[in-house]
PDB file of N, CA and C in Angstrom:
ATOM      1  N   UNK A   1     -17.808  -9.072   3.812  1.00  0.00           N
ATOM      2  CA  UNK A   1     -18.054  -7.939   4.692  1.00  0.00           C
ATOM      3  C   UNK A   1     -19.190  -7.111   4.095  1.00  0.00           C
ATOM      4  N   UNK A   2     -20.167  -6.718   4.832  1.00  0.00           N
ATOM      5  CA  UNK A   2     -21.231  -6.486   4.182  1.00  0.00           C
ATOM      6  C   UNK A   2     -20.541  -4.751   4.137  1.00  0.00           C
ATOM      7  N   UNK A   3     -21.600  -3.894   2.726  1.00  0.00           N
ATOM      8  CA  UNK A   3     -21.061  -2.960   2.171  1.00  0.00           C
ATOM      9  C   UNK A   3     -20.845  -1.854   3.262  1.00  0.00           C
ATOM     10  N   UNK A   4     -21.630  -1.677   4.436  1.00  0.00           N
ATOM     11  CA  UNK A   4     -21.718  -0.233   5.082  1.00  0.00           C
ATOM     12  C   UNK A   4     -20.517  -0.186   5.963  1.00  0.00           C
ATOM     13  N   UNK A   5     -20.429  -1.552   6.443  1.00  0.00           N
ATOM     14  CA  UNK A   5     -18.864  -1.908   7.408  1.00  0.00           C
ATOM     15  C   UNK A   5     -17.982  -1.956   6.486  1.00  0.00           C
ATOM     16  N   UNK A   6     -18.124  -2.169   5.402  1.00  0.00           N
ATOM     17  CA  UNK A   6     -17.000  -1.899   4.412  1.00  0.00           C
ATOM     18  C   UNK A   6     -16.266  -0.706   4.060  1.00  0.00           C
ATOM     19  N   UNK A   7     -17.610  -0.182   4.339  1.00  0.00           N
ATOM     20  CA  UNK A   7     -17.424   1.790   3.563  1.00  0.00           C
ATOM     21  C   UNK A   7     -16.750   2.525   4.726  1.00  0.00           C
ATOM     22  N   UNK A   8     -17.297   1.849   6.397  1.00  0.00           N
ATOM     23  CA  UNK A   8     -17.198   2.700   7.651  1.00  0.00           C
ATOM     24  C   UNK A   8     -15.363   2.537   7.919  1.00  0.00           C
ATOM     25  N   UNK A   9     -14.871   0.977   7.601  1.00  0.00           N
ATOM     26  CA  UNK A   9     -13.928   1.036   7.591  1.00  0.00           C
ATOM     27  C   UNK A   9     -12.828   1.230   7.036  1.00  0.00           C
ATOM     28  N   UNK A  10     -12.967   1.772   5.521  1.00  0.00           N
ATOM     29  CA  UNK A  10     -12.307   2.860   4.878  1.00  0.00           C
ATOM     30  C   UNK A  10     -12.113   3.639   5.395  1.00  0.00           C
ATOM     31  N   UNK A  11     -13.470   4.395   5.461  1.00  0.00           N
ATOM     32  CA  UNK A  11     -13.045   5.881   5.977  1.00  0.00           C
ATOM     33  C   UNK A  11     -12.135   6.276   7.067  1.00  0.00           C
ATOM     34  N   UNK A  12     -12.263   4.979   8.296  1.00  0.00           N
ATOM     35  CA  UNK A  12     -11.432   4.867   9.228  1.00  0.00           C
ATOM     36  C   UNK A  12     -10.127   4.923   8.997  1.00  0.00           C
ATOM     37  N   UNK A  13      -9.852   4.225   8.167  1.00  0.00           N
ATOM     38  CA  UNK A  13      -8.883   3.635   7.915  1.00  0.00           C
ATOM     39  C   UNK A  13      -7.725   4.631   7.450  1.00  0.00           C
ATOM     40  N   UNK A  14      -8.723   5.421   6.238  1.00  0.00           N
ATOM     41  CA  UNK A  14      -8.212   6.474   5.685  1.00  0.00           C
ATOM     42  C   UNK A  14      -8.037   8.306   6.280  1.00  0.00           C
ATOM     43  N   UNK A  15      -8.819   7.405   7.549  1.00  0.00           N
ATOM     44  CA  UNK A  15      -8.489   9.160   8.325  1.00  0.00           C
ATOM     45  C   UNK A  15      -7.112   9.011   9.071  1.00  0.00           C
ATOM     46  N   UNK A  16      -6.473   8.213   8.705  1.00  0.00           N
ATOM     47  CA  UNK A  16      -4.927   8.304   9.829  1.00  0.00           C
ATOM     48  C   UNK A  16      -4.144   9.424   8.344  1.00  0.00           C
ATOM     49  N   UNK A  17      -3.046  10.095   8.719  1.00  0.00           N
ATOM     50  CA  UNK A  17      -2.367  10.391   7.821  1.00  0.00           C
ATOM     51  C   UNK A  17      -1.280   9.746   7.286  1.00  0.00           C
ATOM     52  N   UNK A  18      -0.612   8.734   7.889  1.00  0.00           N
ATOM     53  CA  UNK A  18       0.291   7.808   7.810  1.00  0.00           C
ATOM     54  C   UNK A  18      -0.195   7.225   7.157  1.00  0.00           C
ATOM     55  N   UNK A  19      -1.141   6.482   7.313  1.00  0.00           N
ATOM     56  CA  UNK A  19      -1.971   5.161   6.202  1.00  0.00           C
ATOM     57  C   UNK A  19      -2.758   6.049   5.134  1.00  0.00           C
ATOM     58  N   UNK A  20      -2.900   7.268   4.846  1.00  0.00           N
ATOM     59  CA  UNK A  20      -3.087   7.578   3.393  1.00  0.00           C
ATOM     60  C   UNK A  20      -2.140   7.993   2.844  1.00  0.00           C
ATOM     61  N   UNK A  21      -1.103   8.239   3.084  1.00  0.00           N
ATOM     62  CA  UNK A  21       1.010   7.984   2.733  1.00  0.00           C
ATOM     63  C   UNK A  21       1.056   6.953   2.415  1.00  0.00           C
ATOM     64  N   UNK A  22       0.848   5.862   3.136  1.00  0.00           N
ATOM     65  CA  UNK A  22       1.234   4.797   2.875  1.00  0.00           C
ATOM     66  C   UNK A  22       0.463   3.820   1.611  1.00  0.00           C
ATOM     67  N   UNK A  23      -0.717   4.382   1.774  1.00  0.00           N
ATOM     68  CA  UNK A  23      -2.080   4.277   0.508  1.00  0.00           C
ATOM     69  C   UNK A  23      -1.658   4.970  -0.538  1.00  0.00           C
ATOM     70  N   UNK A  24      -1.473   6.063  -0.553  1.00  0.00           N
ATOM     71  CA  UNK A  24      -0.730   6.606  -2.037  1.00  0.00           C
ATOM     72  C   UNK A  24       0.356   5.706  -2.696  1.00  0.00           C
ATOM     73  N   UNK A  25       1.183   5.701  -2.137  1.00  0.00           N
ATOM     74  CA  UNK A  25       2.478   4.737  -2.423  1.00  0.00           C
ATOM     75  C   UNK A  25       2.238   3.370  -3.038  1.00  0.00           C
ATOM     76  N   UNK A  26       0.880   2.976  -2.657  1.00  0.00           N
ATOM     77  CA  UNK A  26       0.680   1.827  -3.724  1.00  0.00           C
ATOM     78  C   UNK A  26       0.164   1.802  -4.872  1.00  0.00           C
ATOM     79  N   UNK A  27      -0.728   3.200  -5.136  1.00  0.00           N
ATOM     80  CA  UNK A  27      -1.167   3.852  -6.389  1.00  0.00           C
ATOM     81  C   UNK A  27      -0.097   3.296  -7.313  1.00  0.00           C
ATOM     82  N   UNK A  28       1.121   3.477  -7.337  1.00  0.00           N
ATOM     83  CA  UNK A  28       1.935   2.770  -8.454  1.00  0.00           C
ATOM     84  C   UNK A  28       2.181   1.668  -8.584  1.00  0.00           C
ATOM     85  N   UNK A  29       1.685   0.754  -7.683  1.00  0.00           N
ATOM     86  CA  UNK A  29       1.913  -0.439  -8.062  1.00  0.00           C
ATOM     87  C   UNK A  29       2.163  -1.232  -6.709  1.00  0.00           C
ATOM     88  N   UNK A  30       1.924  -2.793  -6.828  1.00  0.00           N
ATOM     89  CA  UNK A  30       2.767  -3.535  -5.565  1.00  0.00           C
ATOM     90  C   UNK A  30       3.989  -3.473  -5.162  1.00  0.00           C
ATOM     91  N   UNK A  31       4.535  -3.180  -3.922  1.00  0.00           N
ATOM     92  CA  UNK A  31       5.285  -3.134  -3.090  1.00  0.00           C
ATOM     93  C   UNK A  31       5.492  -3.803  -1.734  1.00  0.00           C
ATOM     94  N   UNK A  32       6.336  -3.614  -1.855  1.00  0.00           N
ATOM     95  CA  UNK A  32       7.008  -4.487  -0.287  1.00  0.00           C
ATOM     96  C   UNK A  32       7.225  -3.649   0.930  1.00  0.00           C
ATOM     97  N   UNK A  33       6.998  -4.068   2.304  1.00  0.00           N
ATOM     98  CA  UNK A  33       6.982  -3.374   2.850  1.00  0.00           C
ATOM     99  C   UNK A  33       8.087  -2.414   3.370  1.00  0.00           C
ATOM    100  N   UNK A  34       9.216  -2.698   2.839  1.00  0.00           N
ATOM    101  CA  UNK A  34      10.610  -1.847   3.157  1.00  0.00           C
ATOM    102  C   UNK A  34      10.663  -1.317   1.355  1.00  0.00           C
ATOM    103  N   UNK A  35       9.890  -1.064   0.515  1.00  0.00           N
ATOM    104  CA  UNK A  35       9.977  -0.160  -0.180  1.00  0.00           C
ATOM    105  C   UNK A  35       8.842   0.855   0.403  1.00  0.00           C
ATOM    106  N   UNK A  36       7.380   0.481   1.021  1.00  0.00           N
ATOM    107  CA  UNK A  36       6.757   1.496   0.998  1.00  0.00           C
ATOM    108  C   UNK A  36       7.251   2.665   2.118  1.00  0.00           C
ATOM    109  N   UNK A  37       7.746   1.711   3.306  1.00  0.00           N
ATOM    110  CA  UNK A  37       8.871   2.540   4.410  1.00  0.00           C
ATOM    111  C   UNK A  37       9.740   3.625   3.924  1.00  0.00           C
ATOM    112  N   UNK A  38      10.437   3.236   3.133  1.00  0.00           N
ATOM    113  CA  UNK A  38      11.603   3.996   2.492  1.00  0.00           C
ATOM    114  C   UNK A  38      11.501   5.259   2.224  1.00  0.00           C
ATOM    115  N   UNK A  39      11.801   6.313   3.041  1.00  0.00           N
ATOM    116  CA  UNK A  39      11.624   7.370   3.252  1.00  0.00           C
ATOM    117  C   UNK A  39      10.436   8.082   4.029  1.00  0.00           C
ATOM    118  N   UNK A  40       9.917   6.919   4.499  1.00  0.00           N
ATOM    119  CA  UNK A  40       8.543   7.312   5.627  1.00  0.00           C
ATOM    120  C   UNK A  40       9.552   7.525   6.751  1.00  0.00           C
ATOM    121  N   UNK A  41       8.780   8.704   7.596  1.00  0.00           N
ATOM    122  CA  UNK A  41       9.266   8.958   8.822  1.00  0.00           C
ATOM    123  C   UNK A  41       8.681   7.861  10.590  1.00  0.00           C
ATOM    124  N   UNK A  42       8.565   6.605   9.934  1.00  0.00           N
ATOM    125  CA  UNK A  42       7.894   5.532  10.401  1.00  0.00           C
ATOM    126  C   UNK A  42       8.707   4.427  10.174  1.00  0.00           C
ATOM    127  N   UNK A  43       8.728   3.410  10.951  1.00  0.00           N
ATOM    128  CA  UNK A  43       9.321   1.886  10.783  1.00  0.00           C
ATOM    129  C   UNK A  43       8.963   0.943  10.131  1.00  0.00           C
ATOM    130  N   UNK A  44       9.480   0.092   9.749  1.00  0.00           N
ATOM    131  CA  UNK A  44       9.145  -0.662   9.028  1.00  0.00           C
ATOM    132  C   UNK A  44       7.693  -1.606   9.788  1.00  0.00           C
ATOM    133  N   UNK A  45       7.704  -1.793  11.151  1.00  0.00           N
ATOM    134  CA  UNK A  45       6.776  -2.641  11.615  1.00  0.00           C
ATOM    135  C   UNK A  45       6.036  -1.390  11.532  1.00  0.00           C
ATOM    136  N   UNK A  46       6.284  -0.058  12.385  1.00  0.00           N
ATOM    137  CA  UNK A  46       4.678   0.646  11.864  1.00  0.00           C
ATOM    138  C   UNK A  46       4.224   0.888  10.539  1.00  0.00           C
ATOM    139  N   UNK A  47       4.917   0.670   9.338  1.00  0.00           N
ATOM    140  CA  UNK A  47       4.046   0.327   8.135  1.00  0.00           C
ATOM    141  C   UNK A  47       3.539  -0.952   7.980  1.00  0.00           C
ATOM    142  N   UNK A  48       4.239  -2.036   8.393  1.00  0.00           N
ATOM    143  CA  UNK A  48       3.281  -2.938   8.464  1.00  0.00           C
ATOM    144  C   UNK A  48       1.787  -3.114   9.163  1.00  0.00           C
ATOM    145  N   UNK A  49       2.063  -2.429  10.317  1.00  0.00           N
ATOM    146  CA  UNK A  49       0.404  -2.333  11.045  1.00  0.00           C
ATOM    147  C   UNK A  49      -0.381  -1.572  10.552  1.00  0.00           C
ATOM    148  N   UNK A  50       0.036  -0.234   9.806  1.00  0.00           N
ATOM    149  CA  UNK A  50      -1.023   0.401   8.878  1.00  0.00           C
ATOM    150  C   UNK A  50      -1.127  -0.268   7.784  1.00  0.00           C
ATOM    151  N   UNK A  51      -0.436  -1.502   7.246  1.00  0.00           N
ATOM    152  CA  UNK A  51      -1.100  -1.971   6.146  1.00  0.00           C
ATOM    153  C   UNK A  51      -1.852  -3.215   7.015  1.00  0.00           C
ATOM    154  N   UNK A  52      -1.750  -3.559   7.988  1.00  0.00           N
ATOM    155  CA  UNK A  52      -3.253  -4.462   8.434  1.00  0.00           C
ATOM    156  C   UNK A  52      -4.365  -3.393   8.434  1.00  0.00           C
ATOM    157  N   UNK A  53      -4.015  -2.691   9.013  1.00  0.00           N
ATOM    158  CA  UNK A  53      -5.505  -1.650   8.906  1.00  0.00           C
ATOM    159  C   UNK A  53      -6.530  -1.743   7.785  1.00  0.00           C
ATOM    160  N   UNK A  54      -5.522  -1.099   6.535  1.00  0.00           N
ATOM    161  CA  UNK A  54      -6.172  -1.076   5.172  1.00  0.00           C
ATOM    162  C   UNK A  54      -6.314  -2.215   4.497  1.00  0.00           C
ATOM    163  N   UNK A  55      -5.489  -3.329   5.327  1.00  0.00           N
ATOM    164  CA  UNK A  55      -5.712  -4.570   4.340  1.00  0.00           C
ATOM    165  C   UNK A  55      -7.543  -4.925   4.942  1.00  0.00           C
ATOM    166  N   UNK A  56      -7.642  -4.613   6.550  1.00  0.00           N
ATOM    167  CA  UNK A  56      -8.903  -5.127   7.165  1.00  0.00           C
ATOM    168  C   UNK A  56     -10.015  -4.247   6.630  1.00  0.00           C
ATOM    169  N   UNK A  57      -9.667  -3.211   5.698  1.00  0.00           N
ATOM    170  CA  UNK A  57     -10.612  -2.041   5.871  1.00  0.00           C
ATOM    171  C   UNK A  57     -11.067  -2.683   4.004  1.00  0.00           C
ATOM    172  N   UNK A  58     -10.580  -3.432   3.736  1.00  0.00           N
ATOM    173  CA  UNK A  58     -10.743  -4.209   2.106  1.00  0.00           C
ATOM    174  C   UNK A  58     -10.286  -2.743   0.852  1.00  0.00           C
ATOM    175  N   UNK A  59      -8.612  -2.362   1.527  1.00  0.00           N
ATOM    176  CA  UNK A  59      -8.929  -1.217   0.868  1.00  0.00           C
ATOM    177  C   UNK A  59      -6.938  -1.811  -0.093  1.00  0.00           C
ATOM    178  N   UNK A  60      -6.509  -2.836   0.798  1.00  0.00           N
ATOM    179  CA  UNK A  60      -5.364  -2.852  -0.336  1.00  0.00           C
ATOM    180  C   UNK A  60      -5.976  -5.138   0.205  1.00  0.00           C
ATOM    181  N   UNK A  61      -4.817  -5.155  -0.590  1.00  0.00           N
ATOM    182  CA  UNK A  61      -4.439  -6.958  -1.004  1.00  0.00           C
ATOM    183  C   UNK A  61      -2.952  -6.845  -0.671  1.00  0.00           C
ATOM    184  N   UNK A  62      -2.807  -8.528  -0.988  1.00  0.00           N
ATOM    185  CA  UNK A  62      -1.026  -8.809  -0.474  1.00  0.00           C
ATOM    186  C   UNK A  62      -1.266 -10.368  -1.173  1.00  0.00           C
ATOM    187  N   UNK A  63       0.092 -10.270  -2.073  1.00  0.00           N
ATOM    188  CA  UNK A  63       0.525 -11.533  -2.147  1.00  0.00           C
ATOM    189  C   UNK A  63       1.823 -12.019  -2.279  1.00  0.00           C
ATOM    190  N   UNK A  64       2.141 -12.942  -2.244  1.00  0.00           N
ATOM    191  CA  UNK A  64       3.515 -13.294  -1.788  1.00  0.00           C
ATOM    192  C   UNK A  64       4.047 -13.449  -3.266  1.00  0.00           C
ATOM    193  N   UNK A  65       5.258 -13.225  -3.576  1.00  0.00           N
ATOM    194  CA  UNK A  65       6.087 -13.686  -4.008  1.00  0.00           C
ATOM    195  C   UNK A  65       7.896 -13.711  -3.907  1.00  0.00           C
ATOM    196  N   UNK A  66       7.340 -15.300  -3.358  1.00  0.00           N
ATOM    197  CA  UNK A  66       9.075 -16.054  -3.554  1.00  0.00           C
ATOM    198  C   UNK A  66       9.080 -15.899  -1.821  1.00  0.00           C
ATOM    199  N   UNK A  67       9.495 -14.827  -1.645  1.00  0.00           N
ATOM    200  CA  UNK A  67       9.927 -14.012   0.360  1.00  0.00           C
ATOM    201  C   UNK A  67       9.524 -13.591   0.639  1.00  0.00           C
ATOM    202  N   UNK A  68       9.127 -12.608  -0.252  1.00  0.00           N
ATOM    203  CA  UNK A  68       8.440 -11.224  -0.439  1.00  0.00           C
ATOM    204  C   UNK A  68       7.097 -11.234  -0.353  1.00  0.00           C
ATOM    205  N   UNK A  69       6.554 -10.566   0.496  1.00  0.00           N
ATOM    206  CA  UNK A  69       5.177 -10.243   0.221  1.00  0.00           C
ATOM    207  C   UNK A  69       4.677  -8.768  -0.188  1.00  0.00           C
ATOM    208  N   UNK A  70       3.792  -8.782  -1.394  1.00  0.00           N
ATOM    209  CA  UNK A  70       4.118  -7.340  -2.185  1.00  0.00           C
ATOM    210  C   UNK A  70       2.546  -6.978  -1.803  1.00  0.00           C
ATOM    211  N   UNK A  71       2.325  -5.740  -1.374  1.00  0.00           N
ATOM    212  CA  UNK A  71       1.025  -5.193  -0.865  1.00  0.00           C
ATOM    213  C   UNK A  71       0.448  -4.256  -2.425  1.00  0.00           C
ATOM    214  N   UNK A  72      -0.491  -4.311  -2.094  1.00  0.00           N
ATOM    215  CA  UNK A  72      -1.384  -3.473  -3.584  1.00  0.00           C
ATOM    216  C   UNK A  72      -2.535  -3.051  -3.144  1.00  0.00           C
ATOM    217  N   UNK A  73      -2.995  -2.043  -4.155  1.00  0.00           N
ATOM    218  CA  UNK A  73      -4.563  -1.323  -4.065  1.00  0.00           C
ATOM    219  C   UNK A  73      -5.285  -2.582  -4.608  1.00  0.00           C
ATOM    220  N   UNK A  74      -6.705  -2.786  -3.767  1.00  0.00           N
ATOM    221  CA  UNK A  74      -7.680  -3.498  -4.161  1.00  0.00           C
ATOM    222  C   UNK A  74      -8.730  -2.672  -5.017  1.00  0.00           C
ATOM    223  N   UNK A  75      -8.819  -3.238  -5.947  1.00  0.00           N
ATOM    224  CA  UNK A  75      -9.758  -2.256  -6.555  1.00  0.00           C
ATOM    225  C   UNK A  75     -11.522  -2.407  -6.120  1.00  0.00           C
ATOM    226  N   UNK A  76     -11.496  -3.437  -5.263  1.00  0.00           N
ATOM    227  CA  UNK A  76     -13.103  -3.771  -4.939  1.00  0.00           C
ATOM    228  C   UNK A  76     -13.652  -2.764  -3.858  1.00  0.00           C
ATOM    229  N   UNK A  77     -12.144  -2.442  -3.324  1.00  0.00           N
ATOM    230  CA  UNK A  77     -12.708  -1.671  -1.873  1.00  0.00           C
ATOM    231  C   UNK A  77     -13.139   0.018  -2.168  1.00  0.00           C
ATOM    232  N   UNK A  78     -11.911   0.052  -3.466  1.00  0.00           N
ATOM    233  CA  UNK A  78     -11.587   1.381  -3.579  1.00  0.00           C
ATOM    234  C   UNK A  78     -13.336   1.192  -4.667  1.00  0.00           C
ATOM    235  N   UNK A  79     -13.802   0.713  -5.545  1.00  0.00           N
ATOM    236  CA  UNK A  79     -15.243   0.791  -6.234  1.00  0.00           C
ATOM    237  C   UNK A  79     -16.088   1.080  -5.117  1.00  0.00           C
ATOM    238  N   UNK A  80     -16.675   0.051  -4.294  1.00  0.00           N
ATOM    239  CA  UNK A  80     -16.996   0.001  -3.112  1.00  0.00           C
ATOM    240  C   UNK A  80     -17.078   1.788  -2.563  1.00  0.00           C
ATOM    241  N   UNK A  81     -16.014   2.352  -2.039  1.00  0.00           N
ATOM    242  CA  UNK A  81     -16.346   3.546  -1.675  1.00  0.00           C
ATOM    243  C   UNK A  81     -16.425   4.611  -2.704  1.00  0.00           C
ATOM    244  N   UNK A  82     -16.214   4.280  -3.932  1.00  0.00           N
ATOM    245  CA  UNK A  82     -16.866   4.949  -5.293  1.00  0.00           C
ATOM    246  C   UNK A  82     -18.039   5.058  -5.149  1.00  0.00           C
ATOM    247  N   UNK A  83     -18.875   4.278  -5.342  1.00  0.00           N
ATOM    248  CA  UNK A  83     -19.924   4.032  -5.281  1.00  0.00           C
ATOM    249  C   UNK A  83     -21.053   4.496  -3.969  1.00  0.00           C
ATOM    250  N   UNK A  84     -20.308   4.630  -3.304  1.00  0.00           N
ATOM    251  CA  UNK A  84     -21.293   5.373  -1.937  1.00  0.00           C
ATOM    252  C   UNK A  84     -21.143   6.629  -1.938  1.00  0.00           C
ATOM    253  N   UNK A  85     -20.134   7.093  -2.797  1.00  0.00           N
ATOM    254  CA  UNK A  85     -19.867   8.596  -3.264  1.00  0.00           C
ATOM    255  C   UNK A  85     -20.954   8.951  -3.859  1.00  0.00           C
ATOM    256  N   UNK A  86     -20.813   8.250  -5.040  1.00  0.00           N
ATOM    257  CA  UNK A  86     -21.481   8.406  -5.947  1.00  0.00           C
ATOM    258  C   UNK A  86     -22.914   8.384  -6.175  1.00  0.00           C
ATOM    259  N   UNK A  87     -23.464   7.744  -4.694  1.00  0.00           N
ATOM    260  CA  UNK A  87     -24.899   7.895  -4.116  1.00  0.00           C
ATOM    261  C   UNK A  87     -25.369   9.039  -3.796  1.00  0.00           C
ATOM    262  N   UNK A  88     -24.375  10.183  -3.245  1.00  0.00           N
ATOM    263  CA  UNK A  88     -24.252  11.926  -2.815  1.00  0.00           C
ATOM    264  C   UNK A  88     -24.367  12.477  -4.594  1.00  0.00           C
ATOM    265  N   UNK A  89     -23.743  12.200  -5.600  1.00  0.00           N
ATOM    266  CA  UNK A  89     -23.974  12.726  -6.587  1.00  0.00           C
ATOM    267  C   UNK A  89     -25.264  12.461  -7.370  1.00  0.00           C
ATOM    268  N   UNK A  90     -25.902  11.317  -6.838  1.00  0.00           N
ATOM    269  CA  UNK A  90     -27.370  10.860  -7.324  1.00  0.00           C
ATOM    270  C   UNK A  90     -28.196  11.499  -6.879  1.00  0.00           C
ATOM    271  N   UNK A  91     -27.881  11.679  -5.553  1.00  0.00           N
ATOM    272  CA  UNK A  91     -29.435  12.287  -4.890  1.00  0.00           C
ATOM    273  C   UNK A  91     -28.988  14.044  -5.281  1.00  0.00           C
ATOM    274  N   UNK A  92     -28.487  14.517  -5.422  1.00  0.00           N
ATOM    275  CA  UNK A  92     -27.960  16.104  -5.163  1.00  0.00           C
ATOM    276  C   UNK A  92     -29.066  16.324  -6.514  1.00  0.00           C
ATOM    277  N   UNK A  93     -28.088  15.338  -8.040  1.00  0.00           N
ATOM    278  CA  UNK A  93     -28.627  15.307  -9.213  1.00  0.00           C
ATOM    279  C   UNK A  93     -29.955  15.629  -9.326  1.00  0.00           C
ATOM    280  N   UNK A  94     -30.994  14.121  -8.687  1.00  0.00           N
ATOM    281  CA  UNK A  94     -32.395  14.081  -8.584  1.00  0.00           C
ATOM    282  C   UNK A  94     -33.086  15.444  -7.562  1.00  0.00           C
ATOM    283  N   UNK A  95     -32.500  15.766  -6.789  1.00  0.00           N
ATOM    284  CA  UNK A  95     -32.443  17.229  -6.101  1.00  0.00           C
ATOM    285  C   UNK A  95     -32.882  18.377  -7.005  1.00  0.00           C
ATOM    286  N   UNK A  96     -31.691  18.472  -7.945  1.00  0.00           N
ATOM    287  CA  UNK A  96     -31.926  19.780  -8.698  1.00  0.00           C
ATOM    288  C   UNK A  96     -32.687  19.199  -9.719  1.00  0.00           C
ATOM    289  N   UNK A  97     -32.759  18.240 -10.030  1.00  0.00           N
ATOM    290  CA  UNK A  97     -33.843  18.115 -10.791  1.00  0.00           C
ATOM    291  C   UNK A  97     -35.424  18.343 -10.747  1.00  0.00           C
ATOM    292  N   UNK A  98     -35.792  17.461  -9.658  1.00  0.00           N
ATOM    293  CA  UNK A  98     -37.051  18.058  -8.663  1.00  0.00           C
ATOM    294  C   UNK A  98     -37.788  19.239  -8.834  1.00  0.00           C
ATOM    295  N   UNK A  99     -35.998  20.364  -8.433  1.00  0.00           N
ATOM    296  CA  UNK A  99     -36.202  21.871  -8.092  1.00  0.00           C
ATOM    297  C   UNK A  99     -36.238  22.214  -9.698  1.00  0.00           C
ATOM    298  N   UNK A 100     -35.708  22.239 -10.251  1.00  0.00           N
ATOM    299  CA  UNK A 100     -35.659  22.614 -12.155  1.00  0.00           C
ATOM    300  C   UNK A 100     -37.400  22.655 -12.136  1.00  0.00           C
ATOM    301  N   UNK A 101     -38.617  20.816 -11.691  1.00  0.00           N
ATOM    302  CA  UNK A 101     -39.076  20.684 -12.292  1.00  0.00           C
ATOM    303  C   UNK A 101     -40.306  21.596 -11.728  1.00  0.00           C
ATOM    304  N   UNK A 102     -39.742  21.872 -10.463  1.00  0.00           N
ATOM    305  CA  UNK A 102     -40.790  22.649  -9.764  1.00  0.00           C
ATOM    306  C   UNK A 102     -41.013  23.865  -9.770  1.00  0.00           C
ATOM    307  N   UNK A 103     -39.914  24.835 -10.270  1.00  0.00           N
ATOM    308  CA  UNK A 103     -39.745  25.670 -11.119  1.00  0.00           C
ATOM    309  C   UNK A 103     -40.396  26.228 -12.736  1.00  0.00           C
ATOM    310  N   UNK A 104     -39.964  25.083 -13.430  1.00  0.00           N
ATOM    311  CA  UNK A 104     -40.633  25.078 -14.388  1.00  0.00           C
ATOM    312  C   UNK A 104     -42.137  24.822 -14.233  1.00  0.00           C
ATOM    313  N   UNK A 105     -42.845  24.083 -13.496  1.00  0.00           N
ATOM    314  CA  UNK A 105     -44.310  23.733 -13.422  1.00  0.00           C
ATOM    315  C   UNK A 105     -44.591  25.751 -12.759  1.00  0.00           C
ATOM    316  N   UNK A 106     -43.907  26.051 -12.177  1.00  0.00           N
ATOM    317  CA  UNK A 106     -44.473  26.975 -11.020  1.00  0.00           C
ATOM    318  C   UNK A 106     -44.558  28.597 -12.247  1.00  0.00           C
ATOM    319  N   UNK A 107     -43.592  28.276 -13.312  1.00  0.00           N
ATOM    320  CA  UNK A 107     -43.377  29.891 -14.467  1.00  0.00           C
ATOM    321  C   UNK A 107     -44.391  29.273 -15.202  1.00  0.00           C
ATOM    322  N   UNK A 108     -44.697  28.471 -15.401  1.00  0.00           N
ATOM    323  CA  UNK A 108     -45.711  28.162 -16.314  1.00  0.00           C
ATOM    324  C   UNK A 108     -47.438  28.353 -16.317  1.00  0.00           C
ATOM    325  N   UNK A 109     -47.722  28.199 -14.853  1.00  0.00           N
ATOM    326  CA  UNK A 109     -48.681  28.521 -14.045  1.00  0.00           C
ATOM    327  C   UNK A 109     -49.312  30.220 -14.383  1.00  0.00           C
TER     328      UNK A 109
END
């Protein structure tokens, strides 16, 4: 999935409030889908469809074991929108830098 549809569908993904509940909850680790339910004010099939969401949005993984299929944070998706963050902290950076240098050229004058 190329990176910008990657990034667009995070954000999507992550603007429901249910599916960033349900995204926290894996912060600790893989789970199943009647543990991440468990105490959601939601069903078990509507946590499953918010985890297609985030699974399509490359923002968690799933793998089976034994019956069970245990859902988890992907860490490629979650870098992935690190990193486009972190493009806003580059340019802001080179920004005030610019202004520092244009400043300084301008007292010096």
């Amino acid at each position: 999935m190329a990176t910008a549809t990657r990034i667009e569908r995070a954000f999507d993904a992550l603007g429901d409030p249910t599916r960033r509940a349900v995204f926290r909850r894996l912060r600790k680790g893989n789970r199943s889908v009647r543990e991440i339910a468990e105490g959601m004010d939601v069903s078990r099939p509507a946590v499953s469809q918010h985890l297609k969401v985030l699974k399509a949005a490359g923002l968690i993984g799933v793998r089976v074991d034994g019956a069970r299929r245990l859902y988890g944070v992907d860490p490629t998706g979650i870098e992935a929108l690190r990193n486009w963050l972190d493009g806003f902290w580059d340019e802001t950076l080179a920004a005030f830098k610019a202004a520092a240098e244009e400043e300084q050229n301008r007292l010096e004058k």
